[in-house]
Every structure is written in structure tokens, then in C-alpha cells.
N, C-alpha and C. Protein backbone atom coordinates (compact mmCIF):
# COMPACT_ATOMS: atom_id res chain seq x y z
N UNK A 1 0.85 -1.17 0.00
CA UNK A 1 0.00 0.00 0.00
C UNK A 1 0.89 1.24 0.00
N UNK A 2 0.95 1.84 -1.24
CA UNK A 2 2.01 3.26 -1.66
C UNK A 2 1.49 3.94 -0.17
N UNK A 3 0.62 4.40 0.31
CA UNK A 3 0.08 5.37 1.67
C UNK A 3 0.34 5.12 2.66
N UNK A 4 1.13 3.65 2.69
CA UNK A 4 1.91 3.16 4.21
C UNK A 4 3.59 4.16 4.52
N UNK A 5 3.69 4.63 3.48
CA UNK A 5 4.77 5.09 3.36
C UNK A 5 5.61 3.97 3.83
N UNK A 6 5.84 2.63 3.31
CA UNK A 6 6.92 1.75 3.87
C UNK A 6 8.12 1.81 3.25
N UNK A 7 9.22 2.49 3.60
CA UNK A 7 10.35 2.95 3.00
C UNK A 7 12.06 2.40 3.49
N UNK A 8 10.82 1.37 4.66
CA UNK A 8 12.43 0.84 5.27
C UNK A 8 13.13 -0.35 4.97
N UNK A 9 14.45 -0.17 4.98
CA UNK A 9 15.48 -1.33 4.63
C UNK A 9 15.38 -2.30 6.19
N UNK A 10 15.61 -3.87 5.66
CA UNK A 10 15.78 -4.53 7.04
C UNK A 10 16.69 -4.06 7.99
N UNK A 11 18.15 -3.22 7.21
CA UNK A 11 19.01 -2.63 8.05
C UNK A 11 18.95 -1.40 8.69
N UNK A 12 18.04 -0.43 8.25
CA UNK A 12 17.72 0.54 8.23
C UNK A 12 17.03 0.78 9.65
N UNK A 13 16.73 2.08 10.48
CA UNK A 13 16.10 2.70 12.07
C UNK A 13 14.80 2.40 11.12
N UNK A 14 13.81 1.35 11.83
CA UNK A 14 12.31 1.97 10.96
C UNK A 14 11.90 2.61 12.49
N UNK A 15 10.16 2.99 12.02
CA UNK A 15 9.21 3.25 13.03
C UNK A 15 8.78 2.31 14.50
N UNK A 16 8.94 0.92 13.82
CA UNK A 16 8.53 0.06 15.09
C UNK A 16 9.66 -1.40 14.85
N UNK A 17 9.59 -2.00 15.05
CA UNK A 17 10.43 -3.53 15.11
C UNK A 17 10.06 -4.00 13.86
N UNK A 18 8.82 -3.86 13.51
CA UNK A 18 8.15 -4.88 12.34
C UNK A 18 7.99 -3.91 10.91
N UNK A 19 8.18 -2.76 10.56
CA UNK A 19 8.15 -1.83 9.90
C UNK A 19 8.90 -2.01 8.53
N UNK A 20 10.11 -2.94 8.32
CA UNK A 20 11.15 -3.03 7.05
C UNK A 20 10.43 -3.71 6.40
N UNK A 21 10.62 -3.72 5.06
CA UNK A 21 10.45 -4.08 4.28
C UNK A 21 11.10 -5.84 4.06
N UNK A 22 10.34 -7.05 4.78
CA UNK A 22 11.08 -8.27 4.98
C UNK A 22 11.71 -8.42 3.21
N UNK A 23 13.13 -8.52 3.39
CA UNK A 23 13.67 -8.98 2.04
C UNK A 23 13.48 -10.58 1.81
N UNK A 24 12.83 -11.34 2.76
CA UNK A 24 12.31 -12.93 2.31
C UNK A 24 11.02 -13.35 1.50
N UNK A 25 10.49 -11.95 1.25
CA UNK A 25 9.07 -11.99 0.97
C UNK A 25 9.00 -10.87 0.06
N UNK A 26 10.19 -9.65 -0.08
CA UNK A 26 9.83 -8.94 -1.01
C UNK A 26 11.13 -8.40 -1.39
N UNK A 27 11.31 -8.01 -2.78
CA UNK A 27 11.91 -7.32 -3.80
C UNK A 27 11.95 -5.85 -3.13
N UNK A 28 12.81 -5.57 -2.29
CA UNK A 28 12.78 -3.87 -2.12
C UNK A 28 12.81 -2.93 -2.80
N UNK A 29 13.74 -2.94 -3.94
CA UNK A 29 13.86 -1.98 -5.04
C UNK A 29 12.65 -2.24 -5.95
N UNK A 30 11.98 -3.56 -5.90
CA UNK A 30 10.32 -3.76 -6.75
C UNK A 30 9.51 -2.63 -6.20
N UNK A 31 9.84 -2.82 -5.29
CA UNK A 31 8.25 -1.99 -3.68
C UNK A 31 8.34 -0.74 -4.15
N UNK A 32 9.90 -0.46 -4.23
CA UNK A 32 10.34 0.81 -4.40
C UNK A 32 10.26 1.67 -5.68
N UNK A 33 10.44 0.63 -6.67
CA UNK A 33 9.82 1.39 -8.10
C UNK A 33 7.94 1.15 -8.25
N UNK A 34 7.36 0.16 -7.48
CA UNK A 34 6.40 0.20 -7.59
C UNK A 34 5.48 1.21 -6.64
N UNK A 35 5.91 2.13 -5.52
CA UNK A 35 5.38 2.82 -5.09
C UNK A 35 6.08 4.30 -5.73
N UNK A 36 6.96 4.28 -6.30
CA UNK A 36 7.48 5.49 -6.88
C UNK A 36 6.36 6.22 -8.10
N UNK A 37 5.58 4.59 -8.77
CA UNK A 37 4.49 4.71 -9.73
C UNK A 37 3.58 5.39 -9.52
N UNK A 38 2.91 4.89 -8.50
CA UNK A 38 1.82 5.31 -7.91
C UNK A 38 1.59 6.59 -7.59
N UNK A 39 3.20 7.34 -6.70
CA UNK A 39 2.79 8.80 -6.45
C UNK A 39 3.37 9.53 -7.79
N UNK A 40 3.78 9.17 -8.72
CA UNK A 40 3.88 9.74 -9.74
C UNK A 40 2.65 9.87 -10.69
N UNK A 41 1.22 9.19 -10.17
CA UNK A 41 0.43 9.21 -10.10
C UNK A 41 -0.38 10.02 -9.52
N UNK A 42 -0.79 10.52 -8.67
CA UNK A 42 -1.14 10.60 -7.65
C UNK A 42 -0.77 12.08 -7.64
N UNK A 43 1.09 12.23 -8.08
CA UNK A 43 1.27 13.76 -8.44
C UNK A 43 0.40 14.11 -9.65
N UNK A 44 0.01 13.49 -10.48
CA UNK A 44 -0.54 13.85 -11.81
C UNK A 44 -2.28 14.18 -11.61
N UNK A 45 -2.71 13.82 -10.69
CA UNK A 45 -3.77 13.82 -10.31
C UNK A 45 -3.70 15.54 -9.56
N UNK A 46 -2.80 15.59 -8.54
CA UNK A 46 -2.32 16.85 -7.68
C UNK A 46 -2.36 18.11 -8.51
N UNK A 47 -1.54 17.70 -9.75
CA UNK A 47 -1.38 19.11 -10.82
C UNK A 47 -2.59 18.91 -11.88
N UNK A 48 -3.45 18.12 -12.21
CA UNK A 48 -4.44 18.33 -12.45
C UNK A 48 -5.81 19.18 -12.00
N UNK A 49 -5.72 19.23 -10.77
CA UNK A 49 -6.61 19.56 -9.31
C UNK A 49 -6.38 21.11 -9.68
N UNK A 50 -5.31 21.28 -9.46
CA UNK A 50 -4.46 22.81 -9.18
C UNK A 50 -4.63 23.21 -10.83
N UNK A 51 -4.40 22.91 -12.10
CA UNK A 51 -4.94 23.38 -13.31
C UNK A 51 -6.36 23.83 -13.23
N UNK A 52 -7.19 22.55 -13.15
CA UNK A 52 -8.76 23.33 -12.92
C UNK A 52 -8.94 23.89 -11.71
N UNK A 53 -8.47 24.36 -10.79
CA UNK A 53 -9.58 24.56 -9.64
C UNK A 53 -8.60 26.03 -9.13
N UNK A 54 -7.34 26.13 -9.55
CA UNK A 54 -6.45 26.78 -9.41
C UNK A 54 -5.96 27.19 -7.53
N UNK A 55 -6.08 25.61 -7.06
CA UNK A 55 -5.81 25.64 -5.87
C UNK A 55 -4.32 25.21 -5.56
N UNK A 56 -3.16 25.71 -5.28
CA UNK A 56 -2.59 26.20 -5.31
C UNK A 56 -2.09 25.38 -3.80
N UNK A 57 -2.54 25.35 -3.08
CA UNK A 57 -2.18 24.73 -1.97
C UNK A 57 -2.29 23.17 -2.00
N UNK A 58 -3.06 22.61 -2.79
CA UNK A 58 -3.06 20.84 -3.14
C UNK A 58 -1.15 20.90 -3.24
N UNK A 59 -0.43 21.60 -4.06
CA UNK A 59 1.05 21.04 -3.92
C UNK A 59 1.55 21.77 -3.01
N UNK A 60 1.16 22.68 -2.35
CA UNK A 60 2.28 22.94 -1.31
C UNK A 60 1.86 21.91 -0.02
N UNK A 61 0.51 22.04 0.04
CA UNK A 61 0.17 21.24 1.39
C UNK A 61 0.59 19.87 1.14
N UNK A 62 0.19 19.41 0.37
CA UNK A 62 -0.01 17.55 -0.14
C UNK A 62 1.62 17.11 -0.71
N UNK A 63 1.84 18.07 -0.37
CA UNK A 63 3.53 17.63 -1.25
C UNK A 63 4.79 17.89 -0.42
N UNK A 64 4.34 18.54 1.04
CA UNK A 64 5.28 18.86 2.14
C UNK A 64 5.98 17.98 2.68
N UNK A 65 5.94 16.26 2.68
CA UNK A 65 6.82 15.61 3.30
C UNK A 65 8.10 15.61 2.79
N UNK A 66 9.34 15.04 3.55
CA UNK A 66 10.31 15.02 2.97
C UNK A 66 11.40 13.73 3.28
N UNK A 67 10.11 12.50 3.67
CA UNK A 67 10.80 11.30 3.56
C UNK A 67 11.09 10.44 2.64
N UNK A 68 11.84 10.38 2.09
CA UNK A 68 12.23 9.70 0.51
C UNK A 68 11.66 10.16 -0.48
N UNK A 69 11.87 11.74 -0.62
CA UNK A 69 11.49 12.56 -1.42
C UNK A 69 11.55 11.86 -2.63
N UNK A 70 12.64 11.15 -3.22
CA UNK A 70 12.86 10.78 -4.35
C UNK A 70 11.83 9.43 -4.59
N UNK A 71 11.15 8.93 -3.81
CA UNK A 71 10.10 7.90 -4.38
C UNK A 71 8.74 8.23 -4.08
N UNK A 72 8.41 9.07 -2.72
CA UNK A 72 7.21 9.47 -1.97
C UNK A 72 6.52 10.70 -2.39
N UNK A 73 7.86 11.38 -3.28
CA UNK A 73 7.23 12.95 -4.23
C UNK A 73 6.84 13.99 -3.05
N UNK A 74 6.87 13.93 -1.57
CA UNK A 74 6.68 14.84 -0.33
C UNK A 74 5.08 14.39 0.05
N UNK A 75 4.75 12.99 -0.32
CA UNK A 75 3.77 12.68 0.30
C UNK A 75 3.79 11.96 1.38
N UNK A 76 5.09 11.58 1.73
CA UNK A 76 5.30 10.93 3.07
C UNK A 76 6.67 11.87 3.70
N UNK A 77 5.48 11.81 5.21
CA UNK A 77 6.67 12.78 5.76
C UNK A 77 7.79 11.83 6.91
N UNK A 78 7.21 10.66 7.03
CA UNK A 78 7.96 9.64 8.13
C UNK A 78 7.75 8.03 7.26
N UNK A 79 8.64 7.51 7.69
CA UNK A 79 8.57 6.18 7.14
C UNK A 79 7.14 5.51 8.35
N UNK A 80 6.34 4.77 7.64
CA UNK A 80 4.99 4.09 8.09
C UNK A 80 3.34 4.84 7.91
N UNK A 81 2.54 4.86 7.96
CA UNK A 81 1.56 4.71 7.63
C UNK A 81 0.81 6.16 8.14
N UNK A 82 1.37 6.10 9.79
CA UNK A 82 1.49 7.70 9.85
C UNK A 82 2.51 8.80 9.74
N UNK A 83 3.02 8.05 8.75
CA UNK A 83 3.89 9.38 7.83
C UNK A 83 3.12 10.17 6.93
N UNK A 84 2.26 9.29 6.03
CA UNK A 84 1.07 9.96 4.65
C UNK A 84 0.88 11.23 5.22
N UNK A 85 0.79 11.76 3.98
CA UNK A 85 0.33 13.33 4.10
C UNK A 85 -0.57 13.01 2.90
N UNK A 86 -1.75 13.48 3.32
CA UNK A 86 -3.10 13.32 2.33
C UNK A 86 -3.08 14.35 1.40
N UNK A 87 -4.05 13.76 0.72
CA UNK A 87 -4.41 14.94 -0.87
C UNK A 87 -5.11 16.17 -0.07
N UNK A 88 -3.99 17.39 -0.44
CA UNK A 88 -4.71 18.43 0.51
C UNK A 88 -5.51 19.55 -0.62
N UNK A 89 -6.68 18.48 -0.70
CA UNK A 89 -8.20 19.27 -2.05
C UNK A 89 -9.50 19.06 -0.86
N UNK A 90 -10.38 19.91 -1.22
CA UNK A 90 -11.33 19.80 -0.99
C UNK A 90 -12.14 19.07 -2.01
N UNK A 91 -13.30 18.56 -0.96
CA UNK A 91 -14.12 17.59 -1.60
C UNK A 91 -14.67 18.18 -2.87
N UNK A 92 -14.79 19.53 -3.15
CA UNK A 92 -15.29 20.40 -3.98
C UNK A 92 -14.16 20.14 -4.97
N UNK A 93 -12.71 20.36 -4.67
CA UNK A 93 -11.93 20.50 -6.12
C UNK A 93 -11.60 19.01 -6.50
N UNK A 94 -12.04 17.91 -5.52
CA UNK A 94 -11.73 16.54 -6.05
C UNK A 94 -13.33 16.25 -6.58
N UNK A 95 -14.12 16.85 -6.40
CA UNK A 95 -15.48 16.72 -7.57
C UNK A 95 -15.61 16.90 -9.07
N UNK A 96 -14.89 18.40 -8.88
CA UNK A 96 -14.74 19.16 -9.85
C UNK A 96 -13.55 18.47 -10.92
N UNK A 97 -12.39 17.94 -10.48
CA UNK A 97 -11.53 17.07 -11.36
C UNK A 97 -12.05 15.87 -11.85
N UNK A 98 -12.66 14.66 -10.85
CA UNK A 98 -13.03 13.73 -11.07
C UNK A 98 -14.17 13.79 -12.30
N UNK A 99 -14.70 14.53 -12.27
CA UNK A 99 -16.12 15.38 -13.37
C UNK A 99 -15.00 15.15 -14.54
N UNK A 100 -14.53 16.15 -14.49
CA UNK A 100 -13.47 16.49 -16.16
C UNK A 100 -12.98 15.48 -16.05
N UNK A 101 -11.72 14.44 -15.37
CA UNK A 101 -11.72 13.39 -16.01
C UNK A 101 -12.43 12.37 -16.42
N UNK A 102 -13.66 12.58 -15.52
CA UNK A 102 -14.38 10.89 -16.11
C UNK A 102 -15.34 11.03 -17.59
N UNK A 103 -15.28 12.95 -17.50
CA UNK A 103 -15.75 13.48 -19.26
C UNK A 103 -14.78 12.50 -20.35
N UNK A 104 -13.62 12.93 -19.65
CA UNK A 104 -12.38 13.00 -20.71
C UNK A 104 -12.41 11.65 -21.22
N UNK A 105 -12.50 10.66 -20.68
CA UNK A 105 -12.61 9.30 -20.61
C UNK A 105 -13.35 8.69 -21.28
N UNK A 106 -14.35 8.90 -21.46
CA UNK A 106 -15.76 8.51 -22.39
C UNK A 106 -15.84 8.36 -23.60
């Protein structure tokens, strides 16, 4: 789950004892390009929001973390689950996008 922010190496300080990423069960650098996808996603969604709605704070707010900037894009501010930093739109400008894309789509 990209929103767990799970960013830790087995060798690595995580959040709790159980927090790394077990390398017996998973591909770290997989996890790691596969959650890199997602918020590269997720950013595309962010600057979409901020085109129509011209809210302006979806990337400063929603984009403020700065834990593994390079895979999390500043959506995680701590390694684990309460690291996430949420999509900072109102229900109004995630209406208003979801509308135009699901036009666009059709």
C-alpha cells in the first residue's frame, strides 16, 4: 500500500520492530519502483486539481513531506503509515476534477 509510506530497509532505524520491508518476501527496489508509480500518479492527479480549480495549496500542502522525497514525491513525511500526508483538495476540487476526467474518458 504506496500510503503506508513503507520505505524501510531490514538494516535501516524503521518506526517500530516490524516496519522493514522483509527482504524474504519482497523485492525492495520492486516496492520501491512500484510505489514510486503510484505517487507519480497521484502527483498527476495533484497538478491536475491545481490546473482546474487553481488551488494552489493541493502542492504545497499535499507535497510537504520530505521522507524519501525521491520515491514518496513529499507525500510521506515519516517512514509508516502515519507518515502519509493526504491529498490536501477539498471535496469540492476533487469533484470538480473527477467530473473532467471521467468526461475525458468517455
Amino acid at each position: 500500500k504506496p500510503w503506508n509510506c513503507a520505505g524501510c530497509k531490514e538494516d535501516e532505524q524503521c518506526t517500530g520492530k516490524n516496519d522493514h520491508i522483509d527482504p524474504r518476501t519482497a523485492d525492495y527496489d520492486h516496492c520501491m519502483q512500484v510505489a514510486k508509480t503510484w505517487h507519480e500518479m497521484r502527483n498527476d492527479l495533484e497538478q491536475q486539481i491545481v490546473a482546474l480549480t487553481g488551488n494552489d495549496k493541493v502542492l504545497s500542502e499535499g507535497q510537504k513531506g520530505s521522507y524519501k522525497k525521491d520515491v514518496f514525491m513529499g507525500h510521506c513525511d515519516a517512514d509508516g503509515q502515519s507518515g502519509y500526508v493526504p491529498i490536501a483538495a477539498s471535496k469540492e476540487n476533487m469533484a470538480v476534477t473527477v467530473t473532467k476526467i471521467w468526461k475525458e474518458t468517455k
